[in-house]
N, C-alpha and C. Protein backbone atom coordinates (compact mmCIF):
# COMPACT_ATOMS: atom_id res chain seq x y z
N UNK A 1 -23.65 162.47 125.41
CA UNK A 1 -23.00 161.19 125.69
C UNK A 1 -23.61 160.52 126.91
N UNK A 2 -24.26 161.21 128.05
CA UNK A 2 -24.69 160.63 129.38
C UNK A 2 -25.88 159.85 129.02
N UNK A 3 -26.75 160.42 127.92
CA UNK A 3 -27.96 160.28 127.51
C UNK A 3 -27.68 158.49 127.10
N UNK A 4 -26.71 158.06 126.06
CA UNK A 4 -26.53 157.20 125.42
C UNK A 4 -26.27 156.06 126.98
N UNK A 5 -25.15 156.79 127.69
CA UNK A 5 -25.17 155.82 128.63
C UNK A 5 -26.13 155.18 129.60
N UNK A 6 -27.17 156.49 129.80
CA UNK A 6 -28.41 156.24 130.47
C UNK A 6 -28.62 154.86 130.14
N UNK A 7 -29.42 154.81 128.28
CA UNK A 7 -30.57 154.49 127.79
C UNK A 7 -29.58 152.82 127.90
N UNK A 8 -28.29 152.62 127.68
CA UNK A 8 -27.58 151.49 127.87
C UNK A 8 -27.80 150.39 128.53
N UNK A 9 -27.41 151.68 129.92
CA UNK A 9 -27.63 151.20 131.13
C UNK A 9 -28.80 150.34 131.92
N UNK A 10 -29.71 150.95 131.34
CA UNK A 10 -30.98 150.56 131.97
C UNK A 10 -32.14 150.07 131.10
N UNK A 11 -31.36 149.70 129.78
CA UNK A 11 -31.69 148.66 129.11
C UNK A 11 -31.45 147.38 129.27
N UNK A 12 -30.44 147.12 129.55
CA UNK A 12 -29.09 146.23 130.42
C UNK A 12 -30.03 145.66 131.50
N UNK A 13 -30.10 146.44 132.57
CA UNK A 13 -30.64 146.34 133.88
C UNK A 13 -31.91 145.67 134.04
N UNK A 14 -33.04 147.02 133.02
CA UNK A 14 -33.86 146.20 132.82
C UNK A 14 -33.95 144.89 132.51
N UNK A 15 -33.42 144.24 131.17
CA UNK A 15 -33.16 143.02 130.62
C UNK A 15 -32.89 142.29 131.63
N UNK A 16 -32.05 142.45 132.42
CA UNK A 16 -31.35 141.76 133.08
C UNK A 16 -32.50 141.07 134.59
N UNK A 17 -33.27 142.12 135.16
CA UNK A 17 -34.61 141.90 135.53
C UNK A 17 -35.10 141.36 135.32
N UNK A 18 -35.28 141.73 133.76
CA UNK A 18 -36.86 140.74 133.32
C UNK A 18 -36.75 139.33 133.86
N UNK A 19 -35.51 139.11 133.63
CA UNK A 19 -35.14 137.63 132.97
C UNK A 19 -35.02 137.01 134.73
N UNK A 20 -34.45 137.38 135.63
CA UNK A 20 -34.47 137.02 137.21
C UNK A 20 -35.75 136.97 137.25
N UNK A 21 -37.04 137.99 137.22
CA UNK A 21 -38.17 138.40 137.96
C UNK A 21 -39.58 137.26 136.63
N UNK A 22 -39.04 136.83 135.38
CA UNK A 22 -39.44 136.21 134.93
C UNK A 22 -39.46 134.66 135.66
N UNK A 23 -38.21 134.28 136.16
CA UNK A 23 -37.62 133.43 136.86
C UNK A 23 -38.44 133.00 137.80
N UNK A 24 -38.38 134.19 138.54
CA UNK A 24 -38.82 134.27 139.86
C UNK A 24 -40.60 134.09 139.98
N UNK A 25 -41.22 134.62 139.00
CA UNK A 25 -42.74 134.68 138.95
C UNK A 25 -42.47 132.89 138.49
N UNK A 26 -42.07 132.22 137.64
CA UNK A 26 -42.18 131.03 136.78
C UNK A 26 -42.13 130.10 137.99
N UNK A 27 -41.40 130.04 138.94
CA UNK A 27 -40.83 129.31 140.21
C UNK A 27 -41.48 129.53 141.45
N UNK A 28 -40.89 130.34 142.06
CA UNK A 28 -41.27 130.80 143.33
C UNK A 28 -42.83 131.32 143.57
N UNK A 29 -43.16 132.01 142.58
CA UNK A 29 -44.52 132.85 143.18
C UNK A 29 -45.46 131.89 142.83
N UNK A 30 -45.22 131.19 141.51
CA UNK A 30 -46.55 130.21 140.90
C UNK A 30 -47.04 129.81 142.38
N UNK A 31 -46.85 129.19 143.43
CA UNK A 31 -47.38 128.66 144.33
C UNK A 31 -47.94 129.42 145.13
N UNK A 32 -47.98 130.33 145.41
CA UNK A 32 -48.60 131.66 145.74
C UNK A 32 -49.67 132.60 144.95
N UNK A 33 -49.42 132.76 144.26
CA UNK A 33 -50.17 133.67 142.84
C UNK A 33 -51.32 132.84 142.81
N UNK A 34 -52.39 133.62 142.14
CA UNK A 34 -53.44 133.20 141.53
C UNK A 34 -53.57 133.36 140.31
N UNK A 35 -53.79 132.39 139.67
CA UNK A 35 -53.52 132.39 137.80
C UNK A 35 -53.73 133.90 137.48
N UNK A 36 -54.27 134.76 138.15
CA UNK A 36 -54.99 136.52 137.06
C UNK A 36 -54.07 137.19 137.82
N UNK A 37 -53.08 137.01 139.00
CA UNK A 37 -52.09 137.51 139.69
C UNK A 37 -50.62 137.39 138.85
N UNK A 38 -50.45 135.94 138.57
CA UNK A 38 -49.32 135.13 137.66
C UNK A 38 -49.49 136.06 136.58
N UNK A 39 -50.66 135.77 135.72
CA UNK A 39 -51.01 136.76 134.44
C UNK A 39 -50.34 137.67 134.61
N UNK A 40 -50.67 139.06 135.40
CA UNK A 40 -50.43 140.33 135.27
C UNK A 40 -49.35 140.42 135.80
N UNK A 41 -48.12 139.60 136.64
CA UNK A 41 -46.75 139.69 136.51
C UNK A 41 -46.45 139.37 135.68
N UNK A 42 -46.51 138.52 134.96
CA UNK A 42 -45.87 138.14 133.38
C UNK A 42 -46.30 139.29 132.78
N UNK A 43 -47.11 139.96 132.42
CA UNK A 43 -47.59 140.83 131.80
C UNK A 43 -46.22 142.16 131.55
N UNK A 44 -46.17 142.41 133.42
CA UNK A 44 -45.32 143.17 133.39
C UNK A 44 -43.82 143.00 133.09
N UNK A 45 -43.57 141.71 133.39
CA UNK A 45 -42.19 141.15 132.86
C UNK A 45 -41.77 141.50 131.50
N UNK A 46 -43.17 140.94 130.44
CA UNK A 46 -42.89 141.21 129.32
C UNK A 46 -42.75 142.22 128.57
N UNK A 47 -43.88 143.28 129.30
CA UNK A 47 -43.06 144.80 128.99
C UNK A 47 -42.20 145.34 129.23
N UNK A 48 -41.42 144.55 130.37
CA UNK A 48 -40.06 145.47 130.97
C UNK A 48 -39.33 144.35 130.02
N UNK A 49 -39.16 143.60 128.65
CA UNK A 49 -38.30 142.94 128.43
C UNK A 49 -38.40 143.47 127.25
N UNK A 50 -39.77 143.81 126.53
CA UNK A 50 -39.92 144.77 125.20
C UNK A 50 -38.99 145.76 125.40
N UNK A 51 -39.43 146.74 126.42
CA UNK A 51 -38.69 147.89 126.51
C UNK A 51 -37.55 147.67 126.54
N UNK A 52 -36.59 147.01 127.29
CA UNK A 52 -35.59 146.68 127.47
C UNK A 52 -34.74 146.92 126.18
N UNK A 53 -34.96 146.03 125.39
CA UNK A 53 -34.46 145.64 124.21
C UNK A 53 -34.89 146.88 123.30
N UNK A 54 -35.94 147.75 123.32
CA UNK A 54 -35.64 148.88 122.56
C UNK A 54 -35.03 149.82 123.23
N UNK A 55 -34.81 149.68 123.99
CA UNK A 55 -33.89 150.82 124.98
C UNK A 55 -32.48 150.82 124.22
N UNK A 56 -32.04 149.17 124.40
CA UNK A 56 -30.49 148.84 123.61
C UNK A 56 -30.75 149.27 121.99
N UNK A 57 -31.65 149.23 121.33
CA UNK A 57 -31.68 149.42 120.18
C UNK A 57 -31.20 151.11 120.01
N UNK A 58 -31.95 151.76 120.60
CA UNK A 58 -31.63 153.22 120.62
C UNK A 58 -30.52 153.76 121.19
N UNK A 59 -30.49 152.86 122.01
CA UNK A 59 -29.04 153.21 122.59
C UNK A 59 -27.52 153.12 121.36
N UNK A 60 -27.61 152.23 120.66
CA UNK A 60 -27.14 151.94 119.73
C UNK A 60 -27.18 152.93 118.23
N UNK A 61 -28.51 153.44 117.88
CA UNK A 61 -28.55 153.99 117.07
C UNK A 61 -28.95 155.59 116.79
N UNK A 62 -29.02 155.69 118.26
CA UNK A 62 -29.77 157.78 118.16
C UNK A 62 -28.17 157.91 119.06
N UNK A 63 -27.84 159.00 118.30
CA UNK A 63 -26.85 159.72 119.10
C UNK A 63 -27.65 160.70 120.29
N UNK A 64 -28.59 160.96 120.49
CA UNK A 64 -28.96 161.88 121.39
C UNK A 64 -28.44 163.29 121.55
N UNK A 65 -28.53 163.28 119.93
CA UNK A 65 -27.82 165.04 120.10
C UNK A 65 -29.42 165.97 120.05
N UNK A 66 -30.61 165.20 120.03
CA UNK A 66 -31.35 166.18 120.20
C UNK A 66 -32.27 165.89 120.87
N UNK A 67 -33.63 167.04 121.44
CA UNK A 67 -34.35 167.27 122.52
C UNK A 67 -35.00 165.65 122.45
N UNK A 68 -35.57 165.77 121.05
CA UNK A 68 -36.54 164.82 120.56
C UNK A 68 -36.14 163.17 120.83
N UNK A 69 -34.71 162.71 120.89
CA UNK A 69 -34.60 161.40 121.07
C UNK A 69 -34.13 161.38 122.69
N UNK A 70 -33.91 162.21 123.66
CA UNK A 70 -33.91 162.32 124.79
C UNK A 70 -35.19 162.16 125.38
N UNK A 71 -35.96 162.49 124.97
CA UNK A 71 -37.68 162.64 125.21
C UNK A 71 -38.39 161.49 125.27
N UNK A 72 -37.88 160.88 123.88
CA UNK A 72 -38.15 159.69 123.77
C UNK A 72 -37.74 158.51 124.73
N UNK A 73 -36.16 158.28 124.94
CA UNK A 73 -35.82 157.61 125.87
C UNK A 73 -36.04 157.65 127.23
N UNK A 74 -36.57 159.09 127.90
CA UNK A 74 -36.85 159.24 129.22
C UNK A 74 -38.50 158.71 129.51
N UNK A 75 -39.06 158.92 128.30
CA UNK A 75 -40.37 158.22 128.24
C UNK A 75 -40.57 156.57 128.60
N UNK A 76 -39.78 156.14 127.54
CA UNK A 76 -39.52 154.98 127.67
C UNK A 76 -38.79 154.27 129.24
N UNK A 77 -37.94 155.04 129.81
CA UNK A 77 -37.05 154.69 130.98
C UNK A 77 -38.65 154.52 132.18
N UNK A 78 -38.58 156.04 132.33
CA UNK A 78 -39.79 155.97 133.44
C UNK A 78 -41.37 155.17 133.07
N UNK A 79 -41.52 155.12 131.79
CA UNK A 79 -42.62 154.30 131.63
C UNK A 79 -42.56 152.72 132.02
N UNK A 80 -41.50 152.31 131.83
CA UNK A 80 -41.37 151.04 132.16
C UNK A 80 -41.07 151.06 133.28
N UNK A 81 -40.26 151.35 133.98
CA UNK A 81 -40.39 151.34 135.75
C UNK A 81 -42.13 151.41 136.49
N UNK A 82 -42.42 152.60 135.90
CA UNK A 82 -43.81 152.62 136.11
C UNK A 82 -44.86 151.54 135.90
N UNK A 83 -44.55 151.63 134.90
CA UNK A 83 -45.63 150.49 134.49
C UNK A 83 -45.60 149.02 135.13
N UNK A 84 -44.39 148.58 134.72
CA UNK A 84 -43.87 147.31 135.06
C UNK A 84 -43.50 147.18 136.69
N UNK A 85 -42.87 147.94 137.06
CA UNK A 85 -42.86 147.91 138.87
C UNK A 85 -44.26 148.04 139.79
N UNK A 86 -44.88 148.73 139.12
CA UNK A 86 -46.65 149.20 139.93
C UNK A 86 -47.00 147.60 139.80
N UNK A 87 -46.87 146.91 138.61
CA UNK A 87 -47.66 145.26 138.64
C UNK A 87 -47.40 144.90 139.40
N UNK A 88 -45.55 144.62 139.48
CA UNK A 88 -45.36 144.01 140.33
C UNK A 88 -45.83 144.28 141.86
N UNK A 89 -45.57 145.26 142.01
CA UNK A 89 -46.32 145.72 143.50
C UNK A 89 -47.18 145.18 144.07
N UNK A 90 -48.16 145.54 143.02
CA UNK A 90 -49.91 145.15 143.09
C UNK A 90 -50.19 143.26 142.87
N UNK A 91 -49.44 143.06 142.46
CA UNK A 91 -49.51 141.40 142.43
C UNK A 91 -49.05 141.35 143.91
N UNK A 92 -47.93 141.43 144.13
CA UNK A 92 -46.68 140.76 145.39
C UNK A 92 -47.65 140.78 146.70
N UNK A 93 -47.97 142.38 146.65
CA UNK A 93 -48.96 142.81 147.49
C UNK A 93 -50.25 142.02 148.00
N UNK A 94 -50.91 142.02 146.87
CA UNK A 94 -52.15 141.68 146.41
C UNK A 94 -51.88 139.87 147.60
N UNK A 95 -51.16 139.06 146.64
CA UNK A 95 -50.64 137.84 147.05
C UNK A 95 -50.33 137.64 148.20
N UNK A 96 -50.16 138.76 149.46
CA UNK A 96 -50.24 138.75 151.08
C UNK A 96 -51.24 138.88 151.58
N UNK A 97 -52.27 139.40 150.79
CA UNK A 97 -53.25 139.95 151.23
C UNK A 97 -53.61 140.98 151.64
N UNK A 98 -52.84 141.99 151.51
CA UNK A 98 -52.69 143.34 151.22
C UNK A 98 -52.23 144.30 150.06
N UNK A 99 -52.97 144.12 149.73
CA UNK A 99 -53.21 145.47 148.04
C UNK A 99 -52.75 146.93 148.63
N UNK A 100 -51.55 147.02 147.58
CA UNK A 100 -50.93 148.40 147.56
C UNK A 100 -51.91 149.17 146.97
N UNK A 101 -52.96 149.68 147.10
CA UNK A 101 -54.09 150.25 145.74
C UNK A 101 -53.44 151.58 145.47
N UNK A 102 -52.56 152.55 146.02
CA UNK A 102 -51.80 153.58 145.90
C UNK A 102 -51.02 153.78 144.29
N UNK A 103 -51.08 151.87 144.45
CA UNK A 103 -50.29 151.62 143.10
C UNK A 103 -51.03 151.66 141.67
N UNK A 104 -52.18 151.53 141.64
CA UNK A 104 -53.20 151.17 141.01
C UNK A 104 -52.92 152.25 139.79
N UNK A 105 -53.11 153.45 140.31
CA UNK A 105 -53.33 154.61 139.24
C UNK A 105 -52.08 154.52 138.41
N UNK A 106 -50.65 153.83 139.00
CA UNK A 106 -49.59 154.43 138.43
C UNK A 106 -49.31 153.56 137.57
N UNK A 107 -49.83 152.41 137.20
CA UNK A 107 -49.96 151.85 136.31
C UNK A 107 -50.11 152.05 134.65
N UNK A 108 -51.27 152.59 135.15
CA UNK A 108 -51.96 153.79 133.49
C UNK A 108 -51.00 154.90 133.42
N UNK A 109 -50.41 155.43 134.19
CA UNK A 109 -49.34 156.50 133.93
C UNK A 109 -48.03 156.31 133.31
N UNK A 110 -47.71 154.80 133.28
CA UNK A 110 -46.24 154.35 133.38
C UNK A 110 -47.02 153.99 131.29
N UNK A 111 -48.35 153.42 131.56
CA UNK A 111 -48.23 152.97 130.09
C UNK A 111 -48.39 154.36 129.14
N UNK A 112 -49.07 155.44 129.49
CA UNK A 112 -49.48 156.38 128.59
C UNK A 112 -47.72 157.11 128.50
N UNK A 113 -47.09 156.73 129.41
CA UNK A 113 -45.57 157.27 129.16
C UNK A 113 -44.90 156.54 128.04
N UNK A 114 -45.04 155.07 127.92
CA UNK A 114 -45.29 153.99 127.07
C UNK A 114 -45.51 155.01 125.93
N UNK A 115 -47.22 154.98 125.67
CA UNK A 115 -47.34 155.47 124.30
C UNK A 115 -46.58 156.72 123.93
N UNK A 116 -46.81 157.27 124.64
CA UNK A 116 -45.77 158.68 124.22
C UNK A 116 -44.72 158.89 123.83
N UNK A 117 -43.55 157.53 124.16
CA UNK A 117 -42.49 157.14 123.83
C UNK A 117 -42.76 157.11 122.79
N UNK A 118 -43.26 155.68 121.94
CA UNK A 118 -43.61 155.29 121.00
C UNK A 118 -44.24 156.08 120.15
N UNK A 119 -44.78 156.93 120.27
CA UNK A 119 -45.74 157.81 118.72
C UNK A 119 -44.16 158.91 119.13
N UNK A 120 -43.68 159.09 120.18
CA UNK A 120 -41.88 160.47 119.79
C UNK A 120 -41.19 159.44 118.77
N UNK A 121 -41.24 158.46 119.10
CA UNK A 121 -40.52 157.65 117.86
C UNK A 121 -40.97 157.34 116.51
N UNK A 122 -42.50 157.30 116.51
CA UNK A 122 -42.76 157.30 115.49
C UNK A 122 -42.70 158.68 114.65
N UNK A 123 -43.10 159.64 115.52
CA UNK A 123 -42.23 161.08 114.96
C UNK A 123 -41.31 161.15 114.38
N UNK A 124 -40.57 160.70 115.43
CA UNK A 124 -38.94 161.71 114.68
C UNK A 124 -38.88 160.11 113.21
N UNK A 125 -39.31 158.88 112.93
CA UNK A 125 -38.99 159.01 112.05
C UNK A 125 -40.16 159.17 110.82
N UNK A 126 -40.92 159.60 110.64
CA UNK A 126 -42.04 160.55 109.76
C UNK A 126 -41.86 162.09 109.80
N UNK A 127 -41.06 162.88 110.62
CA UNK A 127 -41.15 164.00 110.91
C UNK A 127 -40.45 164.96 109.41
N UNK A 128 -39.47 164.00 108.78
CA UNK A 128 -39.35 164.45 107.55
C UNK A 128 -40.27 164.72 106.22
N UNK A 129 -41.55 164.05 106.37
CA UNK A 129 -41.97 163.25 105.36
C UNK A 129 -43.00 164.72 105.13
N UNK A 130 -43.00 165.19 106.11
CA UNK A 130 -44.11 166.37 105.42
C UNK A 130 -43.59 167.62 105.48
């Protein structure tokens, strides 16, 4: 049951992010940003708004009674923080004139958590088929 509330929760949250920090890049930073800076926050917006919304989907439809859809959702949770928070970093940063580069690597980590999500999901539903 915690599992379900997790994946809820911070589907929610996320969403709820995107949509401020979408805001916020659209308004505030445009004047700051450099169009390939702007880019790659939107970038990340839009993956933390994908995820988001499959977060609620699963949340909705896997009971989380097993290893395999827990796996999946924790993939998905930390991949998008990862992924999507390191941009932001590295833009915000970047845009002072000081580059977090610390952040750089965790980028590719947050997305390959990404795929991993995604092919556990594509698992569990093919996992019958053979």
């Amino acid at each position: 049951m915690e599992t379900i509330f997790l994946v809820q929760v911070m589907g929610s949250l996320y969403g709820l992010l995107a949509v401020v920090f979408g805001a916020f890049g659209a308004h505030a930073l445009k004047k700051s940003f450099t169009e390939e800076q702007l880019k790659s926050f939107e970038t990340g917006v839009k993956y933390q708004m994908y995820h988001a919304l499959l977060l609620i989907v699963l949340g909705f439809n896997f009971g989380f009674t097993s290893a395999l859809e827990s796996y999946i959702a924790h993939c998905i949770i930390w991949g998008t923080f990862l992924f999507s928070f390191s941009i932001y970093g590295l833009t915000l940063s970047a845009s002072q004139g000081r580059k977090w580069r610390f952040l750089g690597p965790i980028t590719p980590l947050g997305g390959l958590l990404l795929v991993i999500g995604w092919g556990l999901l594509l698992y569990s539903f093919v996992k019958n088929l053979f």
